[in-house]
C-alpha atoms as a PDB file:
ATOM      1  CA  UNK A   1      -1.267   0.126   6.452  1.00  0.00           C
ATOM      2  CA  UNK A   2      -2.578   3.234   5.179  1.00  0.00           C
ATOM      3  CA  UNK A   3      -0.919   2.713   1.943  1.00  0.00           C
ATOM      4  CA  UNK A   4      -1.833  -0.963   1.757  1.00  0.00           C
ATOM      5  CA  UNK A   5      -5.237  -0.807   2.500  1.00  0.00           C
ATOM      6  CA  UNK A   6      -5.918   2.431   0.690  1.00  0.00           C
ATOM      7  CA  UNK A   7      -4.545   1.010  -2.267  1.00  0.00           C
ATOM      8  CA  UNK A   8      -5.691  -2.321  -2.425  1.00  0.00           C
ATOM      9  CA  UNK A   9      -9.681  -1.103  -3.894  1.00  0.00           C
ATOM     10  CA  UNK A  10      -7.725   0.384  -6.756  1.00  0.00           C
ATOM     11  CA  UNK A  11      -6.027  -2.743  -7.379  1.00  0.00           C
ATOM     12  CA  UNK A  12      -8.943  -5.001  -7.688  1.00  0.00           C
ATOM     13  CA  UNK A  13     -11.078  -3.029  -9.538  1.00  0.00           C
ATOM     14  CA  UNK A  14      -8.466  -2.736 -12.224  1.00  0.00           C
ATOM     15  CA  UNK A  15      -7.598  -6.136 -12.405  1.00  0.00           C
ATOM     16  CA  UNK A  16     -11.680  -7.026 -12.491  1.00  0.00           C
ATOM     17  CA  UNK A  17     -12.684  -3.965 -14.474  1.00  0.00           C
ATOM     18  CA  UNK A  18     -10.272  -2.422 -16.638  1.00  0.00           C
ATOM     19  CA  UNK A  19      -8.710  -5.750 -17.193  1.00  0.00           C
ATOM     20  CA  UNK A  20     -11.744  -7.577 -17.375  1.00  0.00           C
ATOM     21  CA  UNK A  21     -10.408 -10.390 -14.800  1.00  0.00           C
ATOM     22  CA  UNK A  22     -13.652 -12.250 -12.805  1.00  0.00           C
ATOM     23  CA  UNK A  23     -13.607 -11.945  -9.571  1.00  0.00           C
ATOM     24  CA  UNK A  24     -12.373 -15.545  -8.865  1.00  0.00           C
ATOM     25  CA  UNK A  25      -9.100 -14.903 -11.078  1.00  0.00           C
ATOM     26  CA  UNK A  26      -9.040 -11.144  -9.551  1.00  0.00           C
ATOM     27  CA  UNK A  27      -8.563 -13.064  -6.113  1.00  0.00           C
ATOM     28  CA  UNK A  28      -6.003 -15.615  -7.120  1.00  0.00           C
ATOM     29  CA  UNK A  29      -3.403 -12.545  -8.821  1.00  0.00           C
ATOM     30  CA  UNK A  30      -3.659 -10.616  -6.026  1.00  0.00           C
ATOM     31  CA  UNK A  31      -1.702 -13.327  -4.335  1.00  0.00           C
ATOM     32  CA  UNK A  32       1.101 -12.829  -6.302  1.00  0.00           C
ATOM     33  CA  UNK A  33       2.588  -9.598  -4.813  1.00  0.00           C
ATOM     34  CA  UNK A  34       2.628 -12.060  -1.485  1.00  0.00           C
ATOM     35  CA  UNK A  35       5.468 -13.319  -3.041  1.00  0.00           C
ATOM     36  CA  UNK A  36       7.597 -10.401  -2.627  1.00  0.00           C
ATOM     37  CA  UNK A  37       6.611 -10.762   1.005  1.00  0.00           C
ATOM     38  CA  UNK A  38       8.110 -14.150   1.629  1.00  0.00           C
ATOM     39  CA  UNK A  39      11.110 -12.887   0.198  1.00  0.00           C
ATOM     40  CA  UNK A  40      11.536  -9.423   1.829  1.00  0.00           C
ATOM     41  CA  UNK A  41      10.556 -10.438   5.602  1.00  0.00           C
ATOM     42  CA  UNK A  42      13.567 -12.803   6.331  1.00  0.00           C
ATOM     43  CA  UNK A  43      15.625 -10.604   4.138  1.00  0.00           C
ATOM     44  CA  UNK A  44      14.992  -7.176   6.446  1.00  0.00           C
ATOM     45  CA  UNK A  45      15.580 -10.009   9.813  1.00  0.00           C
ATOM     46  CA  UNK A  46      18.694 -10.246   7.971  1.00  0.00           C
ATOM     47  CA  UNK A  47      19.756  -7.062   7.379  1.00  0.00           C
ATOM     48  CA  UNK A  48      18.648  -5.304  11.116  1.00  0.00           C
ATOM     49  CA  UNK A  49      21.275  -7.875  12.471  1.00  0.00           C
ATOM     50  CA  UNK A  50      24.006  -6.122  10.286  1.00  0.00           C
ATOM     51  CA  UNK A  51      22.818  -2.806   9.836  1.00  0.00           C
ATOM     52  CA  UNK A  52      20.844  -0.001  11.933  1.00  0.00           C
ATOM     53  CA  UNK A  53      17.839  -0.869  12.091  1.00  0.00           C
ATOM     54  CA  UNK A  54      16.153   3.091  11.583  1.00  0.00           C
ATOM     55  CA  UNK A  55      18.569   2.595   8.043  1.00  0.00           C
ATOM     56  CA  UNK A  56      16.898  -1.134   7.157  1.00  0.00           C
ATOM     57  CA  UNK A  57      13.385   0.576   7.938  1.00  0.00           C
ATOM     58  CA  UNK A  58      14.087   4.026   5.688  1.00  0.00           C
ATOM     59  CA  UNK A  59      15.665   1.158   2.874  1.00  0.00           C
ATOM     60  CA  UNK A  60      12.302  -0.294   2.855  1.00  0.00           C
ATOM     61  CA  UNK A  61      10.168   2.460   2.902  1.00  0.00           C
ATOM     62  CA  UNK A  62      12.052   3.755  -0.159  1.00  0.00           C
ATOM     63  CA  UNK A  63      11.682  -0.092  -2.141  1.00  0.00           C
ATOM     64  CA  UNK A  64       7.912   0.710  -1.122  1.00  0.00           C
ATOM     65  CA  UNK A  65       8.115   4.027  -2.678  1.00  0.00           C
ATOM     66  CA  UNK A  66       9.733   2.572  -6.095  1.00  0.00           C
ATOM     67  CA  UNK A  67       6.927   0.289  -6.256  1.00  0.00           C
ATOM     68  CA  UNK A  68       4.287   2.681  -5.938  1.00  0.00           C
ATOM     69  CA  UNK A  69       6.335   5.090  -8.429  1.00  0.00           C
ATOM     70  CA  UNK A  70       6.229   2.091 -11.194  1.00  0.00           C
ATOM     71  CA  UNK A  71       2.129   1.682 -10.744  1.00  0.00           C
ATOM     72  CA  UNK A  72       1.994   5.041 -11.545  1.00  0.00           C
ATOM     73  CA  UNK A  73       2.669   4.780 -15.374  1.00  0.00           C
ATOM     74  CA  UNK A  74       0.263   1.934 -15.507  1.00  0.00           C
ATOM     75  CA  UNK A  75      -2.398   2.568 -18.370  1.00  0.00           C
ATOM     76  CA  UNK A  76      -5.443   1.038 -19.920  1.00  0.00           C
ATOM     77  CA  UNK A  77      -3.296  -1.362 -22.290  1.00  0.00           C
ATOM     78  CA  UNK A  78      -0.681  -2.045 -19.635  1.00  0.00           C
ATOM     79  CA  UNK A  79       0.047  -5.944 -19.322  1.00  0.00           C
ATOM     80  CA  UNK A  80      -1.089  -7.650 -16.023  1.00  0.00           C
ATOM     81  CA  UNK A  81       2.285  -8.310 -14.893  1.00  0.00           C
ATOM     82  CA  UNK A  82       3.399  -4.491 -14.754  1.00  0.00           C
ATOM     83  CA  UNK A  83       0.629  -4.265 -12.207  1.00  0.00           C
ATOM     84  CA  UNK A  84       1.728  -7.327 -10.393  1.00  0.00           C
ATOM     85  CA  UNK A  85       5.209  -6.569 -10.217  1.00  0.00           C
ATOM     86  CA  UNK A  86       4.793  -3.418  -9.014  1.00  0.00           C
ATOM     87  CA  UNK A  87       2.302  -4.585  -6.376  1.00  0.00           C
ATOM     88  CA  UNK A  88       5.245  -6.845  -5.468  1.00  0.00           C
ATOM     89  CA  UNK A  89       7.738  -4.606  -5.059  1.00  0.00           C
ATOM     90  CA  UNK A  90       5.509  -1.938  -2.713  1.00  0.00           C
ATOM     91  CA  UNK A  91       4.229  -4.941  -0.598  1.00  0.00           C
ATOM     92  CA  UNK A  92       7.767  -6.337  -0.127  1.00  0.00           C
ATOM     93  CA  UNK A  93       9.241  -3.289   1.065  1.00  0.00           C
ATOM     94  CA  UNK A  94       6.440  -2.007   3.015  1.00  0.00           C
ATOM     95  CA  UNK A  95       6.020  -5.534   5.752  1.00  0.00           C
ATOM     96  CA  UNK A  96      10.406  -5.245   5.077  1.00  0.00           C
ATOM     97  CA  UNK A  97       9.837  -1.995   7.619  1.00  0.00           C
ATOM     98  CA  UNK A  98       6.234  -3.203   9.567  1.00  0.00           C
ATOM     99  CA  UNK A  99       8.331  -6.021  10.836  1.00  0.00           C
ATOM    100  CA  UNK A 100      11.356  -4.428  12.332  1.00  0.00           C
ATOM    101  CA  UNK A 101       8.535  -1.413  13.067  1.00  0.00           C
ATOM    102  CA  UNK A 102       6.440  -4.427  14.903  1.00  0.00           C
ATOM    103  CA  UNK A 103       9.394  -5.522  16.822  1.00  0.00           C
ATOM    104  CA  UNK A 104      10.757  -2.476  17.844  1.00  0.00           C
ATOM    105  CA  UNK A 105       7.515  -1.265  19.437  1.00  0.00           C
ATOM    106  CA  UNK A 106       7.020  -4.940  21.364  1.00  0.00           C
ATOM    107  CA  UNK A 107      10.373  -4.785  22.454  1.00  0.00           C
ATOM    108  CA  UNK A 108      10.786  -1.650  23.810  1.00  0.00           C
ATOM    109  CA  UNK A 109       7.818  -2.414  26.384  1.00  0.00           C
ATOM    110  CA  UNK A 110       8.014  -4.466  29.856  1.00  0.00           C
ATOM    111  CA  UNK A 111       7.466  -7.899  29.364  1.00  0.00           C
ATOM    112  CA  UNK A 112       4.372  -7.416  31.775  1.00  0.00           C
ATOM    113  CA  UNK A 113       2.776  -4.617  29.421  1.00  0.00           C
ATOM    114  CA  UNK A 114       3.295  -6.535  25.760  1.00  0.00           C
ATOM    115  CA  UNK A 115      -0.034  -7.470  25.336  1.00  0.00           C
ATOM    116  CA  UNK A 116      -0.904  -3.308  25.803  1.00  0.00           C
ATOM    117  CA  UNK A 117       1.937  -3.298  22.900  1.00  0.00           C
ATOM    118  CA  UNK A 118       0.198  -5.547  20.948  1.00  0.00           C
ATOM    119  CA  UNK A 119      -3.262  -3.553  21.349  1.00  0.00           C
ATOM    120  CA  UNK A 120      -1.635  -0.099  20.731  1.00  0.00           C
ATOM    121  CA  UNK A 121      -0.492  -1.765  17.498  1.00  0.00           C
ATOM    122  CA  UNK A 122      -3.632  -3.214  16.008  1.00  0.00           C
ATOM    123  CA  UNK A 123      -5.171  -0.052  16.622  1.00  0.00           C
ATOM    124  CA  UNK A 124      -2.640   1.844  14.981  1.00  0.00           C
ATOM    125  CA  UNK A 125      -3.241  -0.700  11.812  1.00  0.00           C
ATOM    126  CA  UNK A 126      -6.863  -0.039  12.090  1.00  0.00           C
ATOM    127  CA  UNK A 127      -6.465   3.389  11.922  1.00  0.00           C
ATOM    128  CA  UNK A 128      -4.023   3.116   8.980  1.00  0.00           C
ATOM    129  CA  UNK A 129      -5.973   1.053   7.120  1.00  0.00           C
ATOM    130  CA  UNK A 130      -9.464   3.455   7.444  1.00  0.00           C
ATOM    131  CA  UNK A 131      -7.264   6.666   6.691  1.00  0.00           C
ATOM    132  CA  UNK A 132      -5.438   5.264   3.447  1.00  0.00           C
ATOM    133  CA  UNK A 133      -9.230   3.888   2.093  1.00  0.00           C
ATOM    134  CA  UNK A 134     -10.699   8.013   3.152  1.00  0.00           C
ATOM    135  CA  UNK A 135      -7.096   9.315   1.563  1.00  0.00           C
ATOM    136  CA  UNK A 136      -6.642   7.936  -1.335  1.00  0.00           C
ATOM    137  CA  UNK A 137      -9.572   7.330  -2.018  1.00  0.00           C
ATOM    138  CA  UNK A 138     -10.756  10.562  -1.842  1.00  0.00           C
ATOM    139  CA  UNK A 139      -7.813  11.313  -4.475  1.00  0.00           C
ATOM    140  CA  UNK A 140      -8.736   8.802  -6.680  1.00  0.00           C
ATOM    141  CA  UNK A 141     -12.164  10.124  -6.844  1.00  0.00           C
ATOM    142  CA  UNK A 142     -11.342  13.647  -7.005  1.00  0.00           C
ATOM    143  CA  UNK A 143      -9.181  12.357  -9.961  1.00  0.00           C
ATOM    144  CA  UNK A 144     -12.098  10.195 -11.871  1.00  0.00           C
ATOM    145  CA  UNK A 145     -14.749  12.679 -11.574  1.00  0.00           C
ATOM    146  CA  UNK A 146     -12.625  15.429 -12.563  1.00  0.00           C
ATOM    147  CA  UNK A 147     -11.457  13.530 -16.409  1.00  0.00           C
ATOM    148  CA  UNK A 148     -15.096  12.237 -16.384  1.00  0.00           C
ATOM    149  CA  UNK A 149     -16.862  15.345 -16.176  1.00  0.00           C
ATOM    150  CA  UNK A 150     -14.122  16.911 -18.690  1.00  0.00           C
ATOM    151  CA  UNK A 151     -14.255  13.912 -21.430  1.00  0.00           C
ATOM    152  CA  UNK A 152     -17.241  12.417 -20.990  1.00  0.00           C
ATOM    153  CA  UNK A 153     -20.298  14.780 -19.901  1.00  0.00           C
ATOM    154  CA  UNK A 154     -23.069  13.387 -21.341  1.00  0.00           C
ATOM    155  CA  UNK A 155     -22.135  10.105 -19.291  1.00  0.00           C
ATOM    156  CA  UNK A 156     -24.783   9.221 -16.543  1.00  0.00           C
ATOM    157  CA  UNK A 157     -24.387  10.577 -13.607  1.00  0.00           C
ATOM    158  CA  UNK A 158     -23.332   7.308 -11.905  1.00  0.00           C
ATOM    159  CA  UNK A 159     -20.477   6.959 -14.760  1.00  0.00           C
ATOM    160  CA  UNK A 160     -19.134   9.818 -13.600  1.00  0.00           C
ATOM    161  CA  UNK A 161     -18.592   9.208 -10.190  1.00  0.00           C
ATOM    162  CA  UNK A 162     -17.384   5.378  -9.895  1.00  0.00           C
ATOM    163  CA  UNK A 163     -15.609   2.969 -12.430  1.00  0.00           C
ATOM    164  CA  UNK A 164     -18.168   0.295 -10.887  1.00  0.00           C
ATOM    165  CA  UNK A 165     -21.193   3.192 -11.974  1.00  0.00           C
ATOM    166  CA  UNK A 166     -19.646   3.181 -15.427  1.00  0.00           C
ATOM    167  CA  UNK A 167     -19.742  -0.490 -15.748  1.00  0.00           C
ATOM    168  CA  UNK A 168     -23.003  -0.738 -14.271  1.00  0.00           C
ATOM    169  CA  UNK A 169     -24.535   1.908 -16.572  1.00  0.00           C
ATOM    170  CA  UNK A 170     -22.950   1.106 -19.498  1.00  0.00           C
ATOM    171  CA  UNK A 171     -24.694  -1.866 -19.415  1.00  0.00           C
ATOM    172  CA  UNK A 172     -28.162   0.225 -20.377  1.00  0.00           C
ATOM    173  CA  UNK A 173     -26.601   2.711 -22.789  1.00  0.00           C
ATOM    174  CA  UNK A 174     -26.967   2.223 -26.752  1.00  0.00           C
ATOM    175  CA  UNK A 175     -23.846   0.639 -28.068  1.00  0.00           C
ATOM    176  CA  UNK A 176     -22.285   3.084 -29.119  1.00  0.00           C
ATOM    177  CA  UNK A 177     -22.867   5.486 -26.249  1.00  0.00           C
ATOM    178  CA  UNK A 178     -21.266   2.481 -24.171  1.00  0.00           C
ATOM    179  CA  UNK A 179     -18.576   2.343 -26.762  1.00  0.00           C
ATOM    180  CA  UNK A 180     -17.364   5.960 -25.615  1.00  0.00           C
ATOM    181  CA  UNK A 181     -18.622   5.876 -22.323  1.00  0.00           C
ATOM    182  CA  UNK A 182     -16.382   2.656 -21.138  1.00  0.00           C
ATOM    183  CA  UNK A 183     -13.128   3.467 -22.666  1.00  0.00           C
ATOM    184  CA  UNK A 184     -13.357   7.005 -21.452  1.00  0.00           C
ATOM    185  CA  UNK A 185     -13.870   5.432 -17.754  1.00  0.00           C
ATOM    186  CA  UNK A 186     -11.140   3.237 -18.036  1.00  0.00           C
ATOM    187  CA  UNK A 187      -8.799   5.612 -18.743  1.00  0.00           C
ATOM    188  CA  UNK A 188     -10.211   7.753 -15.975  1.00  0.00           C
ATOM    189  CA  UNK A 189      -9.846   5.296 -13.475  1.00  0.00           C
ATOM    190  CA  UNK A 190      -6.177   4.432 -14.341  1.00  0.00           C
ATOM    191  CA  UNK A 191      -5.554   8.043 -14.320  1.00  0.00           C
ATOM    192  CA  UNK A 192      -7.284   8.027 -10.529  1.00  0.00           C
ATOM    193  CA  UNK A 193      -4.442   4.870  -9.551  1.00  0.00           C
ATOM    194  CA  UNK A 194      -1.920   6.702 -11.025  1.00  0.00           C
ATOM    195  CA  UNK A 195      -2.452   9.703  -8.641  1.00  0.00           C
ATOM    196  CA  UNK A 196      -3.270   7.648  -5.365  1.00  0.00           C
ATOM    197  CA  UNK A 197       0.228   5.624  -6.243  1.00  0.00           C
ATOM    198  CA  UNK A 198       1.626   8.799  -6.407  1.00  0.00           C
ATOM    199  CA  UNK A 199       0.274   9.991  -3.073  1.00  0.00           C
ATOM    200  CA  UNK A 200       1.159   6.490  -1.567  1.00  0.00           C
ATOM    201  CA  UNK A 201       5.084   6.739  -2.596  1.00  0.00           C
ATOM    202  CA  UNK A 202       4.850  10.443  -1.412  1.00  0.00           C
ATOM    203  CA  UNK A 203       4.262   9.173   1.885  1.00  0.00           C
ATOM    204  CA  UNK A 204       6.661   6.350   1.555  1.00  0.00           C
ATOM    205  CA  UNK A 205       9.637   8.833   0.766  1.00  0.00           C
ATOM    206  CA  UNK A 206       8.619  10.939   3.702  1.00  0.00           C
ATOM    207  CA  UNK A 207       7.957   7.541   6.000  1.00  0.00           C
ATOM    208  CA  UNK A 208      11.955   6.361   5.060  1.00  0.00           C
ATOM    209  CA  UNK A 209      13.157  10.043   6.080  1.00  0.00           C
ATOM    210  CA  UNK A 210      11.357   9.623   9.562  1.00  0.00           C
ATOM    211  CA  UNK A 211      12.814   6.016   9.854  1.00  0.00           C
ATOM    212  CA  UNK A 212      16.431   7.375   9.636  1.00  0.00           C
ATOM    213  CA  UNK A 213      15.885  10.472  11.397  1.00  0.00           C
ATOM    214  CA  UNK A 214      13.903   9.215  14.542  1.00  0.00           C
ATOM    215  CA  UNK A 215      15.273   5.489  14.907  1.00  0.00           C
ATOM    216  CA  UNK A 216      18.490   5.717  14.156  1.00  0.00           C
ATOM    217  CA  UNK A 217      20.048   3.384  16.964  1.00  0.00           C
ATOM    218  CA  UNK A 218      16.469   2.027  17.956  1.00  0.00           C
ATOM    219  CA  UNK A 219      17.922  -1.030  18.950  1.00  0.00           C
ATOM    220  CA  UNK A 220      20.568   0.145  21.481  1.00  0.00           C
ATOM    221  CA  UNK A 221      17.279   2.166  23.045  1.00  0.00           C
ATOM    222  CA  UNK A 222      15.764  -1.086  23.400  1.00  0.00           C
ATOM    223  CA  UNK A 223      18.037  -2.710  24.887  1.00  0.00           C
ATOM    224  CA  UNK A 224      18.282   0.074  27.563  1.00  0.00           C
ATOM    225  CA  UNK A 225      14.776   0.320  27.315  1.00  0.00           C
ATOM    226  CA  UNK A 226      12.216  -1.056  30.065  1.00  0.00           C
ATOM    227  CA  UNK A 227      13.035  -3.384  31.334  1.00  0.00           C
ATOM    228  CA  UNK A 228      16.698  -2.730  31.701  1.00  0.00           C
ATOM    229  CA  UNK A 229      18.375  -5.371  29.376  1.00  0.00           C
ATOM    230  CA  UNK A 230      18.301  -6.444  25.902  1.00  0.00           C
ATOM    231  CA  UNK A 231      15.390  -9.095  25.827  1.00  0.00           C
ATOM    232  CA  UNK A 232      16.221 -10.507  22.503  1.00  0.00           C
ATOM    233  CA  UNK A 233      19.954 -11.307  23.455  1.00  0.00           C
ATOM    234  CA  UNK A 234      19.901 -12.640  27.027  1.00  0.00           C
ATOM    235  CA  UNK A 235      23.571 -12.176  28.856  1.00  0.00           C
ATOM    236  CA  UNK A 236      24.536 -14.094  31.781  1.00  0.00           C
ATOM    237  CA  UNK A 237      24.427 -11.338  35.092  1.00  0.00           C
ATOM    238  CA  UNK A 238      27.429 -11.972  37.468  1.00  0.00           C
END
């Protein structure tokens, strides 16, 4: 979550800024990476019934951590669909290991304590999702204000902290101040996604690691678990 959430402001505001997408057609492309979704759900249900399911997790983690590596060689003249397909392959690889992560957690508790599961879950998602926005965000500013303040100091103030300040300001400047101003952003900003990608398939590496390393044979703890039996395969007691 922290790496789907955290990333996710970086994503529109390139497809609506440095793209120059509205914020209707913004909406409707970031739909596309769901795709890799559909696919790589079912697909990691799949696998977990074949495979270890610590290994499946790790697997995914490390398709998350491709994706992320790919977005970070995206540029100011990069086509759409290098963003998208990247986007893809993160998203698909990171709900691959949330699911089997989801239904590891739910089934290792008593039947009489999932909905405390369930609760210890959202809040863990909540808590992903507001440290990847202060994480990598905080990167991606660090990163913009540093290449705006370097290229670009006679920008206005607000240009140099936020793309969105840029935009806004450039709007006021002569033309050809806002002629240097904007493409200097732009390239600031990708510079800033480039480096929060990178942080984001840093942690994606380091998440697959953990995955092998602390769950290998998750599901044989389950099913020894509380509870005393394997809930999701039911066996007949003599």
């Amino acid at each position: 979550m922290a790496a789907t959430v955290g990333f996710a402001a970086f994503f529109s505001q390139c497809v609506q800024s440095v793209l120059g997408k509205s914020p209707l057609e913004a909406a409707m492309w970031s739909l596309v990476p769901s795709l890799g979704v559909m696919v790589a759900a079912p697909a990691a249900g799949a696998f977990a019934r074949r495979f270890d399911r610590g290994y499946v997790m790790g697997g995914g983690f490390l398709v998350s951590a491709a994706g992320f590596l790919s977005l970070t060689r995206i540029g100011t003249d990069s086509p759409l669909w290098v963003t998208l397909a990247g986007s893809a392959v993160y998203a698909g690889g990171l709900v691959s290991a949330m699911t089997l992560a989801n239904e590891l957690a739910l089934g290792a508790a008593p039947p009489e304590r999932a909905g405390s599961a369930a609760a210890v879950l959202e809040s863990g998602q909540e808590l992903g999702g507001a440290l990847g926005m202060a994480m990598l965000g905080s990167v991606g500013a660090a990163v913009y204000g540093r290449d705006m303040s370097a290229t670009a100091p006679g920008a206005p103030d607000a240009a140099r902290e936020t793309l969105s300040g840029a935009v806004a300001g450039a709007r006021q400047l002569p033309d050809q101040l806002r002629d240097a101003v904007l493409p200097t952003a732009f390239r600031a900003f990708t510079h800033s996604l480039n480096a929060a990608a990178a942080g984001a398939g840093a942690a994606m590496a380091g998440a697959a690691v953990l995955s092998v390393v602390l769950l290998r044979g998750a599901a044989s703890v389950t099913a020894d678990g509380p509870g005393g039996h394997d809930r999701a395969e039911e066996k007949p007691r003599s």
